[in-house]
N, C-alpha and C. Protein backbone atom coordinates (compact mmCIF):
# COMPACT_ATOMS: atom_id res chain seq x y z
N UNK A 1 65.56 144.43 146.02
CA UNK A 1 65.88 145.78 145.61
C UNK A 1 65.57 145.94 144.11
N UNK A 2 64.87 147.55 144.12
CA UNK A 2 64.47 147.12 142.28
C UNK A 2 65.82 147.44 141.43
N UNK A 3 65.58 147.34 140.27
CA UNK A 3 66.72 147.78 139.19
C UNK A 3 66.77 148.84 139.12
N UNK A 4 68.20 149.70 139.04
CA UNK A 4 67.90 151.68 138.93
C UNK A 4 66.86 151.78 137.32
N UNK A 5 66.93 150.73 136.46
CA UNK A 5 66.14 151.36 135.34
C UNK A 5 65.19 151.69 135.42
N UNK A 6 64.54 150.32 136.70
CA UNK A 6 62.60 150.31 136.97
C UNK A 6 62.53 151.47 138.16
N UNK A 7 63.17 151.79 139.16
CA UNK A 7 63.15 153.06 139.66
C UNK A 7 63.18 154.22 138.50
N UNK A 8 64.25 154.55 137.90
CA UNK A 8 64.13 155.70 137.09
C UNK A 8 62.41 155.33 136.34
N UNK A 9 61.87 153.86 135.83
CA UNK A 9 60.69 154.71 135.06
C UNK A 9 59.45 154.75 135.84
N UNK A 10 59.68 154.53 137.09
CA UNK A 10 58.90 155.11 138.15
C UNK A 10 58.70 156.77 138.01
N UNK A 11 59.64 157.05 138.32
CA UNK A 11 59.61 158.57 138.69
C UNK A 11 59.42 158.85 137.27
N UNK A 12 59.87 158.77 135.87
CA UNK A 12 59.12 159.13 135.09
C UNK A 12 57.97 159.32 134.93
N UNK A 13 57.12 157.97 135.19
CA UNK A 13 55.81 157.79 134.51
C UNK A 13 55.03 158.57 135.98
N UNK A 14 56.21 159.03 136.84
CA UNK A 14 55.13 160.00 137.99
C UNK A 14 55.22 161.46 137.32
N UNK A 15 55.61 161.79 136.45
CA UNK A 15 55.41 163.20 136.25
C UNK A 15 54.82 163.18 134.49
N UNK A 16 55.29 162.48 133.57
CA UNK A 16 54.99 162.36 132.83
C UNK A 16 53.02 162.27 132.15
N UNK A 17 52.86 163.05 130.98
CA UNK A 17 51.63 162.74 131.04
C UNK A 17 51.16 162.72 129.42
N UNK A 18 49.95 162.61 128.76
CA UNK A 18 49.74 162.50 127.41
C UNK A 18 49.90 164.57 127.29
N UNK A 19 50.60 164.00 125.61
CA UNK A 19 50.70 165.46 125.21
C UNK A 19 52.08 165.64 125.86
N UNK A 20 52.70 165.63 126.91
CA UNK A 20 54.52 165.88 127.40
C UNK A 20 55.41 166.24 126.01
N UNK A 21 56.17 166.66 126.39
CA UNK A 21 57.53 166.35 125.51
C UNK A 21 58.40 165.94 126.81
N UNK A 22 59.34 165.41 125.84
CA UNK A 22 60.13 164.19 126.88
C UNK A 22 61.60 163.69 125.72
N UNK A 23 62.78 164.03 126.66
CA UNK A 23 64.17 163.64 125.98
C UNK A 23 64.69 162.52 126.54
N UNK A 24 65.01 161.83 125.35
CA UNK A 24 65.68 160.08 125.68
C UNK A 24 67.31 161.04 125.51
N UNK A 25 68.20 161.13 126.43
CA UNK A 25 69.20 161.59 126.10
C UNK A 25 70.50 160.80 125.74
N UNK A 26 70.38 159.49 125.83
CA UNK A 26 71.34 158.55 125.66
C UNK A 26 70.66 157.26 125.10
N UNK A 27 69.96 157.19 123.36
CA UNK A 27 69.09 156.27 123.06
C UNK A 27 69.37 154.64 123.56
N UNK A 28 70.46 154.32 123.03
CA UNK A 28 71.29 152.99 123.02
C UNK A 28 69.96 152.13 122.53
N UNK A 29 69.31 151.41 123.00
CA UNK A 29 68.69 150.14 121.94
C UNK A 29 67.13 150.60 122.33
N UNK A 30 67.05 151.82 122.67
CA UNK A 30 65.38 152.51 122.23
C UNK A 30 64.67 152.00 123.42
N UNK A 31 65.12 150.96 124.59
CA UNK A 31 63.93 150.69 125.57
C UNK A 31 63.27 152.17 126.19
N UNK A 32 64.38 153.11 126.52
CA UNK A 32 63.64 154.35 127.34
C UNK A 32 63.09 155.15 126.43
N UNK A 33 62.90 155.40 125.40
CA UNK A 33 62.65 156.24 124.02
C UNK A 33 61.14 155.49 124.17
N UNK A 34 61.05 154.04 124.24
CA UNK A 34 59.68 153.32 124.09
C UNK A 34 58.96 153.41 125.32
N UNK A 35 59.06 153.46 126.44
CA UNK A 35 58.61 154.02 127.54
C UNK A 35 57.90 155.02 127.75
N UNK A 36 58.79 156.18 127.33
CA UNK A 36 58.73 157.40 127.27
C UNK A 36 57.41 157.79 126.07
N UNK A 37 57.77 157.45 124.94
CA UNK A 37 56.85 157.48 123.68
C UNK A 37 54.94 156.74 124.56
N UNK A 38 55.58 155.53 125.15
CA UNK A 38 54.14 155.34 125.88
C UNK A 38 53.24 156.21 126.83
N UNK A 39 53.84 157.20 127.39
CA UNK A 39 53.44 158.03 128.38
C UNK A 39 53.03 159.12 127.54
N UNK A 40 53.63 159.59 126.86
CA UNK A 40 53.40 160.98 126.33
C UNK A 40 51.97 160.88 125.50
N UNK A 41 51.77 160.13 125.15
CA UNK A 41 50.87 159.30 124.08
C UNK A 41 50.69 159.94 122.42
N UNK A 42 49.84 159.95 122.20
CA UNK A 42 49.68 160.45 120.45
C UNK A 42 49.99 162.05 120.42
N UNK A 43 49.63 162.88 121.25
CA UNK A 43 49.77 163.93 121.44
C UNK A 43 51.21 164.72 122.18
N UNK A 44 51.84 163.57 122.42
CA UNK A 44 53.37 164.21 123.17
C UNK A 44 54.55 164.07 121.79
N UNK A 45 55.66 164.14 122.61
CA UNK A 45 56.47 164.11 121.64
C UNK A 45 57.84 163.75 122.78
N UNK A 46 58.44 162.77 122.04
CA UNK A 46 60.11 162.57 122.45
C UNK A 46 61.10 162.95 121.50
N UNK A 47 62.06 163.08 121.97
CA UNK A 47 63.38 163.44 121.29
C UNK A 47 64.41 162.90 121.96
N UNK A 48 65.10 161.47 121.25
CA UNK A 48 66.13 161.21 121.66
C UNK A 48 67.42 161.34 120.53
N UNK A 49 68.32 161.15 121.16
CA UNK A 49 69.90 161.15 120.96
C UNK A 49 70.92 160.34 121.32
N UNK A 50 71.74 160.23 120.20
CA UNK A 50 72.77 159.45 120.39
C UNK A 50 73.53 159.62 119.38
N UNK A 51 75.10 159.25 119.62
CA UNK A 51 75.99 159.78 118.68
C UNK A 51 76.26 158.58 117.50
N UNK A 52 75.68 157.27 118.03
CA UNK A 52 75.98 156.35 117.45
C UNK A 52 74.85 156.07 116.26
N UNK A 53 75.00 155.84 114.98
CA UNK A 53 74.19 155.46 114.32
C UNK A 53 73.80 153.92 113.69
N UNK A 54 74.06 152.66 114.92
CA UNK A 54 73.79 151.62 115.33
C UNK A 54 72.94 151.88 116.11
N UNK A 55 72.68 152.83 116.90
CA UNK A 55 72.01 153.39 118.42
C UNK A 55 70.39 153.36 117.46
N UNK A 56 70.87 154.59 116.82
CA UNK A 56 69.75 155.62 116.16
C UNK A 56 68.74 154.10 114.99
N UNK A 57 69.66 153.39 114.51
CA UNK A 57 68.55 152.46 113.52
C UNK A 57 68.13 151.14 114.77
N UNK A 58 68.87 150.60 115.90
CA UNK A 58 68.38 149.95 116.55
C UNK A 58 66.76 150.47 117.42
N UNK A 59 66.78 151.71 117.82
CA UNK A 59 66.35 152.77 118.35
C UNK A 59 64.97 152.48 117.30
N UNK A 60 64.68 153.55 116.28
CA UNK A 60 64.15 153.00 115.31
C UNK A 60 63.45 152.09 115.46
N UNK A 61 63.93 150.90 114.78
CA UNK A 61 63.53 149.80 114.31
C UNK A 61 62.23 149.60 115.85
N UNK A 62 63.08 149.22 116.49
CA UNK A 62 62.03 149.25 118.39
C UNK A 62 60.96 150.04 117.96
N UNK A 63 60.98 151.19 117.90
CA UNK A 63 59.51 152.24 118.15
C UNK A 63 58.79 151.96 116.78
N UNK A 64 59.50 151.48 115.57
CA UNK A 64 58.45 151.67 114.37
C UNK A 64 57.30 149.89 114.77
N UNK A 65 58.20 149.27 115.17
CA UNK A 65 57.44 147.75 115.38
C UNK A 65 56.07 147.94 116.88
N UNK A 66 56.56 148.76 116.92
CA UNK A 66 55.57 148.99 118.66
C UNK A 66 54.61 149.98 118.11
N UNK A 67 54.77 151.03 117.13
CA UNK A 67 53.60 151.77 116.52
C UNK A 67 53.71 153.15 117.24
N UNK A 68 55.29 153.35 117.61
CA UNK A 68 54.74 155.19 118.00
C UNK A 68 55.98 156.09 117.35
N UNK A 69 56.99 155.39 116.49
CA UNK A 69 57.65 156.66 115.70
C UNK A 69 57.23 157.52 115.38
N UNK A 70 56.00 157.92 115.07
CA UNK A 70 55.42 158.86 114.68
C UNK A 70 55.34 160.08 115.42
N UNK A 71 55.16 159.88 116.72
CA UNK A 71 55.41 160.76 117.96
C UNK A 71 57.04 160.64 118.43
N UNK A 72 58.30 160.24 117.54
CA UNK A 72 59.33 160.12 118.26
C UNK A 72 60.57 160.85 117.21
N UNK A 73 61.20 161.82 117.59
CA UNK A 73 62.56 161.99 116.50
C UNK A 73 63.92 161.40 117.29
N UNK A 74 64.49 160.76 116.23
CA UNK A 74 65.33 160.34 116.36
C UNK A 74 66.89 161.12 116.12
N UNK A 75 67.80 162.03 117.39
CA UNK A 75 68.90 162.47 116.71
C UNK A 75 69.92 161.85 116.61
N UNK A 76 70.71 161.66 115.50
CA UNK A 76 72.19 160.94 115.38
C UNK A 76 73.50 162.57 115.95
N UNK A 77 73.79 162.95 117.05
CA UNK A 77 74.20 163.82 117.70
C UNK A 77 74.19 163.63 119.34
N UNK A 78 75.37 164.22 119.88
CA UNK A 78 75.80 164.01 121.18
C UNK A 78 74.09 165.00 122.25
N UNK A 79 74.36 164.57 122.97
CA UNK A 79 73.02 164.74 123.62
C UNK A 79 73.42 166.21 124.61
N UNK A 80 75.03 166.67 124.26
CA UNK A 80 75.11 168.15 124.19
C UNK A 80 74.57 169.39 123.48
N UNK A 81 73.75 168.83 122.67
CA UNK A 81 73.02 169.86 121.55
C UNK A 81 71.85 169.77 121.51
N UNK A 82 71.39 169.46 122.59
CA UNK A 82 69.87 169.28 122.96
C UNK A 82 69.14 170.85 122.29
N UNK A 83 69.54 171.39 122.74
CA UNK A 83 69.12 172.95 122.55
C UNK A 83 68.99 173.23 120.90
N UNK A 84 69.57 172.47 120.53
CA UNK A 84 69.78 172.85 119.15
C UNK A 84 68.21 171.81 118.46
N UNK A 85 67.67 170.85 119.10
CA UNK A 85 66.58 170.35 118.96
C UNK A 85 65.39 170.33 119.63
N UNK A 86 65.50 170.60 120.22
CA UNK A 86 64.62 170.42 121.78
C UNK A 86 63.77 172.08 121.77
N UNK A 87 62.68 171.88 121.04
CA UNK A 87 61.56 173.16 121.00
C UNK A 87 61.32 173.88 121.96
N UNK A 88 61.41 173.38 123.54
CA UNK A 88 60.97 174.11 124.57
C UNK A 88 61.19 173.29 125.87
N UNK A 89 60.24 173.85 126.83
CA UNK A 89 60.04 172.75 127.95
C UNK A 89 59.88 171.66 127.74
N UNK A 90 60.74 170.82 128.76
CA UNK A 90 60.65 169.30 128.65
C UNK A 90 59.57 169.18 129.69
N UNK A 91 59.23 167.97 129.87
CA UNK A 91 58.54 167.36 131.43
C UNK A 91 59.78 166.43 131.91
N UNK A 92 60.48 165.56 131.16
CA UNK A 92 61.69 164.77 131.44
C UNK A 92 62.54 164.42 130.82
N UNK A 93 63.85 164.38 131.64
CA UNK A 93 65.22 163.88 130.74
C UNK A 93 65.50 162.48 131.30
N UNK A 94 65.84 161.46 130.55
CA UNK A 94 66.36 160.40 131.05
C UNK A 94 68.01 160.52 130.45
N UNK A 95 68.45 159.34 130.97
CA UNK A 95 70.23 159.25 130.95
C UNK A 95 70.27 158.02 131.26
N UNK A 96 70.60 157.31 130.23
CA UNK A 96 70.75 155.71 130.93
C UNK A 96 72.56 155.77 130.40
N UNK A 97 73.68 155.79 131.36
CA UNK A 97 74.69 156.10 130.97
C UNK A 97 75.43 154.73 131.05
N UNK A 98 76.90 154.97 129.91
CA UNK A 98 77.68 153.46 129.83
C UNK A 98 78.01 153.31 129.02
N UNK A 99 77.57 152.46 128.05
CA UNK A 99 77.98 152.52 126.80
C UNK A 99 76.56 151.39 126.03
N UNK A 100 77.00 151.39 124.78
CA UNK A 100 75.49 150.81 123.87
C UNK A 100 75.58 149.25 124.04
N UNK A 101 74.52 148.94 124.57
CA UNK A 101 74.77 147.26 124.66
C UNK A 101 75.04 146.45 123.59
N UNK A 102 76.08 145.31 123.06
CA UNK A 102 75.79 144.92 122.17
C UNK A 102 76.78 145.41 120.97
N UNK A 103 77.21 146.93 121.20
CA UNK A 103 78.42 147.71 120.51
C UNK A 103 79.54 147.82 121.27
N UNK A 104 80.89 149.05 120.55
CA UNK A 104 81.78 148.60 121.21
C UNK A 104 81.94 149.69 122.35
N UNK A 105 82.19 148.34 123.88
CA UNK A 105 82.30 148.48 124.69
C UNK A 105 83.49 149.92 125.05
N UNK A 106 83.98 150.72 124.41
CA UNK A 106 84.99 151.80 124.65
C UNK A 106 84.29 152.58 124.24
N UNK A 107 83.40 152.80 123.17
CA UNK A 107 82.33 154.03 123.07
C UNK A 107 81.62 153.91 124.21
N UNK A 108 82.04 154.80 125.20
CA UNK A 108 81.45 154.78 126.45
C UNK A 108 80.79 156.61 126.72
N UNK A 109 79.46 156.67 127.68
CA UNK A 109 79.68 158.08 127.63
C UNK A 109 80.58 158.49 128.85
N UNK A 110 81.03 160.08 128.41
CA UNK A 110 82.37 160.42 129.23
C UNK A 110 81.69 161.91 130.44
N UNK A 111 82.09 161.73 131.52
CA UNK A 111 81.69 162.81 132.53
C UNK A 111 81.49 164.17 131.56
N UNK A 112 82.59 164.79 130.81
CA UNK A 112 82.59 166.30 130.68
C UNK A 112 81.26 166.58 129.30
N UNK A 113 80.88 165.30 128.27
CA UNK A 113 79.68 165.74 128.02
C UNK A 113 78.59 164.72 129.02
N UNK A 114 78.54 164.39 129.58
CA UNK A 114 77.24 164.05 130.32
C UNK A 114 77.00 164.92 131.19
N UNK A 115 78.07 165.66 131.62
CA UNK A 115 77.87 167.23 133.26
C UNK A 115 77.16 168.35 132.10
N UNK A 116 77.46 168.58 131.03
CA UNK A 116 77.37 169.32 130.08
C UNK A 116 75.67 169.28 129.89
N UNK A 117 75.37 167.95 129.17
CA UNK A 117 74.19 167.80 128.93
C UNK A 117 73.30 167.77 129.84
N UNK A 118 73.75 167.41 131.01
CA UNK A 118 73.08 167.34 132.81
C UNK A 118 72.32 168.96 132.76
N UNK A 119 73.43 169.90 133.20
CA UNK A 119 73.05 171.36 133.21
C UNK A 119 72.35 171.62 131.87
N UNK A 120 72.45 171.16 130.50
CA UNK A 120 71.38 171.89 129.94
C UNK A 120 70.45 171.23 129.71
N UNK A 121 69.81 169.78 130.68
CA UNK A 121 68.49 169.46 131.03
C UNK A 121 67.85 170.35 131.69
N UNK A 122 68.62 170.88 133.01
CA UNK A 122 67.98 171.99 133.73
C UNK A 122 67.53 172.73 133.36
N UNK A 123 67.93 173.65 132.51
CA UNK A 123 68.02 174.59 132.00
C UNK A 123 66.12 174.53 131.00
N UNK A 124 66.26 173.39 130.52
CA UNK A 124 64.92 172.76 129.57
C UNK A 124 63.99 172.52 130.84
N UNK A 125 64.28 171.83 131.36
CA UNK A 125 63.37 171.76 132.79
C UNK A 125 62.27 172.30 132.56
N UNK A 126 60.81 172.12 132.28
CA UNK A 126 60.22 172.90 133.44
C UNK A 126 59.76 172.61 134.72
N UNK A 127 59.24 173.69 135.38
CA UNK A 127 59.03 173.42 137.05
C UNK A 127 57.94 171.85 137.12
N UNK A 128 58.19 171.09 137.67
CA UNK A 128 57.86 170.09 138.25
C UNK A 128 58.09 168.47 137.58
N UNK A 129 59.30 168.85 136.49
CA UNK A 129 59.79 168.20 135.90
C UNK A 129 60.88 167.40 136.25
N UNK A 130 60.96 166.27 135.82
CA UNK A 130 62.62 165.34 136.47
C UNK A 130 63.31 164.85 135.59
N UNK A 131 64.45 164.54 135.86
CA UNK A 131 65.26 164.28 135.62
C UNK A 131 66.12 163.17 135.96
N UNK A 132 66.33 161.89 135.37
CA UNK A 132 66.33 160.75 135.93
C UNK A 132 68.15 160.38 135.10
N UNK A 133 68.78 159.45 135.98
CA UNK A 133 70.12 159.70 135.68
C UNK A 133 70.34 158.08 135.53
N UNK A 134 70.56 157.00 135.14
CA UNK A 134 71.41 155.96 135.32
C UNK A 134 72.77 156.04 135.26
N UNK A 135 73.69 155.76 136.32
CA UNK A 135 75.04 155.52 136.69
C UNK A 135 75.48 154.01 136.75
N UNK A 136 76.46 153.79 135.88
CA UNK A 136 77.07 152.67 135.84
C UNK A 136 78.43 152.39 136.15
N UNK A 137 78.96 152.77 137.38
CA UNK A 137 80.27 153.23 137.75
C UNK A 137 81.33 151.02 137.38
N UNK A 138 80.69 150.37 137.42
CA UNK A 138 81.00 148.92 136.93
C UNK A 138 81.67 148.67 135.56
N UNK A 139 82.29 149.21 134.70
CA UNK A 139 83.08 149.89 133.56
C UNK A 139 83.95 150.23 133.75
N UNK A 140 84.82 149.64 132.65
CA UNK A 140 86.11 151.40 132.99
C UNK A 140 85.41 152.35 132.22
N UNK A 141 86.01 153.33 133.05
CA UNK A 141 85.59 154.89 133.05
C UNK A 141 84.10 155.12 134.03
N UNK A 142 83.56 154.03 134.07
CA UNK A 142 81.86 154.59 134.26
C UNK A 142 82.17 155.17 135.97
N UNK A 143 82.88 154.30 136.59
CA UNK A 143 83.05 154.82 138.15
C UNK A 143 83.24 156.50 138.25
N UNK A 144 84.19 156.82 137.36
CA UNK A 144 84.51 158.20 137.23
C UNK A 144 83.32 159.07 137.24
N UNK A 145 83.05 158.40 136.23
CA UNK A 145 81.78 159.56 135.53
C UNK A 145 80.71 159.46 136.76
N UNK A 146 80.37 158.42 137.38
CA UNK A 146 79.73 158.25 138.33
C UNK A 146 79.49 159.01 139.29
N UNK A 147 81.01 159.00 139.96
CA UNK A 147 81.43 160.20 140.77
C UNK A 147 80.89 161.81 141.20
N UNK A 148 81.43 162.04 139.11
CA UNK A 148 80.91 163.16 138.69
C UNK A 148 79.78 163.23 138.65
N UNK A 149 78.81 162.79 138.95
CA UNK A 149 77.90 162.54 138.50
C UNK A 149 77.00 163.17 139.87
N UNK A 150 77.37 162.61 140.84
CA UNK A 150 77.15 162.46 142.57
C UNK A 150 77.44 163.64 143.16
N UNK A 151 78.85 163.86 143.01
CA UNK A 151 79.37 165.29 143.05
C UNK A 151 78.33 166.80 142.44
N UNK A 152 78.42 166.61 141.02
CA UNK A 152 77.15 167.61 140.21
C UNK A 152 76.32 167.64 141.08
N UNK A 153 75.37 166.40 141.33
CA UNK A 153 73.80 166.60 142.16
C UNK A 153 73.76 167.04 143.36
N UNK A 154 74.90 167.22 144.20
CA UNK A 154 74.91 167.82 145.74
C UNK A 154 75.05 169.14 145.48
N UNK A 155 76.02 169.53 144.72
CA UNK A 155 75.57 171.17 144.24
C UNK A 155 74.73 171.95 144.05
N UNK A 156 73.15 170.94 143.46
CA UNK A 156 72.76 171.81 142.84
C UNK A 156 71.78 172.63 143.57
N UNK A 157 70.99 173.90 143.09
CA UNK A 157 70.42 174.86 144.26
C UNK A 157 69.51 174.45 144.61
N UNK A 158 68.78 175.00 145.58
CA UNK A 158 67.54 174.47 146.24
C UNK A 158 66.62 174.51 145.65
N UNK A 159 66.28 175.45 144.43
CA UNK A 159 65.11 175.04 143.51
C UNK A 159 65.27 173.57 142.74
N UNK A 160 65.56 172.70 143.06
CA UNK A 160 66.06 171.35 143.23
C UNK A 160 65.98 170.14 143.84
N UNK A 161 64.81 169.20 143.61
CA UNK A 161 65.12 168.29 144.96
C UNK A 161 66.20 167.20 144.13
N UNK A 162 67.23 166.63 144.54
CA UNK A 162 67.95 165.44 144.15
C UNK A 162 67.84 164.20 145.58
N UNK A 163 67.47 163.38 144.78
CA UNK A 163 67.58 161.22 145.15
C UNK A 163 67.81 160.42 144.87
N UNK A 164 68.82 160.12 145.79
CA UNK A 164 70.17 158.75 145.52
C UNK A 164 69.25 157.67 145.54
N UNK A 165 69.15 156.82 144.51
CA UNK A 165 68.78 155.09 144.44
C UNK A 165 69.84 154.40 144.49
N UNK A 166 70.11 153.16 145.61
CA UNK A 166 70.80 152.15 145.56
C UNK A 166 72.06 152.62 145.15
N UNK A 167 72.44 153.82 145.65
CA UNK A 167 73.74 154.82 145.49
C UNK A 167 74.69 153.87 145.98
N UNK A 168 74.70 153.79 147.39
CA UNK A 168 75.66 153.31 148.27
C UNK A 168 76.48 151.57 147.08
N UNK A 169 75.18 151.36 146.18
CA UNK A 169 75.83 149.87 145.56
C UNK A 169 77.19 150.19 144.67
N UNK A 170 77.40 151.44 144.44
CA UNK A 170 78.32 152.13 143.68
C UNK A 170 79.76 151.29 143.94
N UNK A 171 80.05 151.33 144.79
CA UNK A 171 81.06 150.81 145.80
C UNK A 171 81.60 149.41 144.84
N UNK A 172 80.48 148.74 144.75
CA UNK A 172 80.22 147.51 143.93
C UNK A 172 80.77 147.41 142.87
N UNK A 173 80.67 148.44 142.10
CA UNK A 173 79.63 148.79 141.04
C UNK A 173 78.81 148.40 140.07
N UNK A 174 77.41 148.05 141.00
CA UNK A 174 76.30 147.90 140.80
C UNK A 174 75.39 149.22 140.31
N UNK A 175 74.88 149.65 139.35
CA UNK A 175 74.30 150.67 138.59
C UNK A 175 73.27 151.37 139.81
N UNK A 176 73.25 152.96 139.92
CA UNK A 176 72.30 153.63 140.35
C UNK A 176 71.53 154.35 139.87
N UNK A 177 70.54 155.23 140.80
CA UNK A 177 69.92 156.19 140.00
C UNK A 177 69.93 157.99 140.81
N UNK A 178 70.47 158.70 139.85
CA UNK A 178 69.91 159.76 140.58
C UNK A 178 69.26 160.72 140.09
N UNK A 179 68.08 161.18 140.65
CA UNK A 179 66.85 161.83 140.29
C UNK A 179 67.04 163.36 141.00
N UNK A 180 66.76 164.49 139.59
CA UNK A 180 66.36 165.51 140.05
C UNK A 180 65.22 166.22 139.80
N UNK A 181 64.22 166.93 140.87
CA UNK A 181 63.02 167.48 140.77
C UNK A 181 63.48 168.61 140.21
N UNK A 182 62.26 169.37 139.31
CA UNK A 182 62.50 170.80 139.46
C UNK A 182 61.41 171.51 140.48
N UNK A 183 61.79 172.13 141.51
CA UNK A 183 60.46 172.43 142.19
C UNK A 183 60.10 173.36 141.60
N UNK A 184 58.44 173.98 142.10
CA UNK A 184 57.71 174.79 141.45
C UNK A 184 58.03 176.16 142.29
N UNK A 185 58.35 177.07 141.69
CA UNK A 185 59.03 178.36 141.88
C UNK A 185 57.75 179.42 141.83
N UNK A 186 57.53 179.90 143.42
CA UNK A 186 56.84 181.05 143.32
C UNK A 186 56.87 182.33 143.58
């Protein structure tokens, strides 16, 4: 079974393309920010976030040694204020949720801004764009948020496709993924 991370950058690097813009919405140590920065290429642009500013220079440090900061901003801010950075249409949001590896384990992210920031990915969306979620319900707190998390994506409307990865491991809690399409609206 793969890892929800290598699923989530599946479905990334399936919609993703040079020139994209693309939001790391939960930086923690810059692997999805560097991913992401690879796809978009010289001509795209990422924008990630994080509230932590251990996040933001670990983050950093990663993309300046690999050679694509240049195409990448870095925000020290909750990934609720996307709007307040975020120029336009995205092609993708990632969410690798939990807390920062390596920091402290109680700075965790919490359901009411991750549902928050969830809906105003959508919102950035454009049509044929995704939205990729890591759930780490294996934490305290993360099960919760998890939940919430599961709950949100069955709601949402049919201009929408949502897909459970290795959901059912939740139980475990073993990390999932859940992915939302935006379909193309005619």
């Amino acid at each position: 079974m793969k890892r929800a991370t290598m699923l989530a950058h599946e479905q990334l690097a399936s919609v993703l393309r040079s020139g994209d813009l693309a939001v790391d919405a939960t930086l923690g140590n810059g692997h999805d920010a560097l991913f992401l920065a690879g796809l978009v290429g010289k001509e795209g642009r990422v924008i990630g976030f994080d509230i932590q500013d251990q996040a933001i220079e670990s983050s950093q440090r990663r993309l300046t040694e690999a050679g694509v900061m240049e195409r990448c901003e870095l925000v020290e801010a909750s990934h609720t204020r996307m709007k307040d950075f975020v120029p336009g249409e995205v092609s993708a949001v990632t969410f690798n949720l939990g807390y920062f590896p390596g920091a402290d384990q109680g700075m965790i992210t919490r359901s009411r801004s991750t549902l928050k920031a969830l809906n105003i990915s959508l919102e950035l969306l454009r049509s044929g764009g995704v939205i990729t979620c890591v759930c780490y319900p294996g934490h305290p707190g993360g099960g919760e948020e998890a939940e919430e998390v599961l709950a949100w994506a069955v709601r949402l409307p049919d201009h929408f496709r949502v897909e459970f990865h290795n959901e059912k491991g939740r139980h475990e809690g073993r990390p999932f993924l859940v992915t939302v399409w935006r379909l193309s609206v005619t």
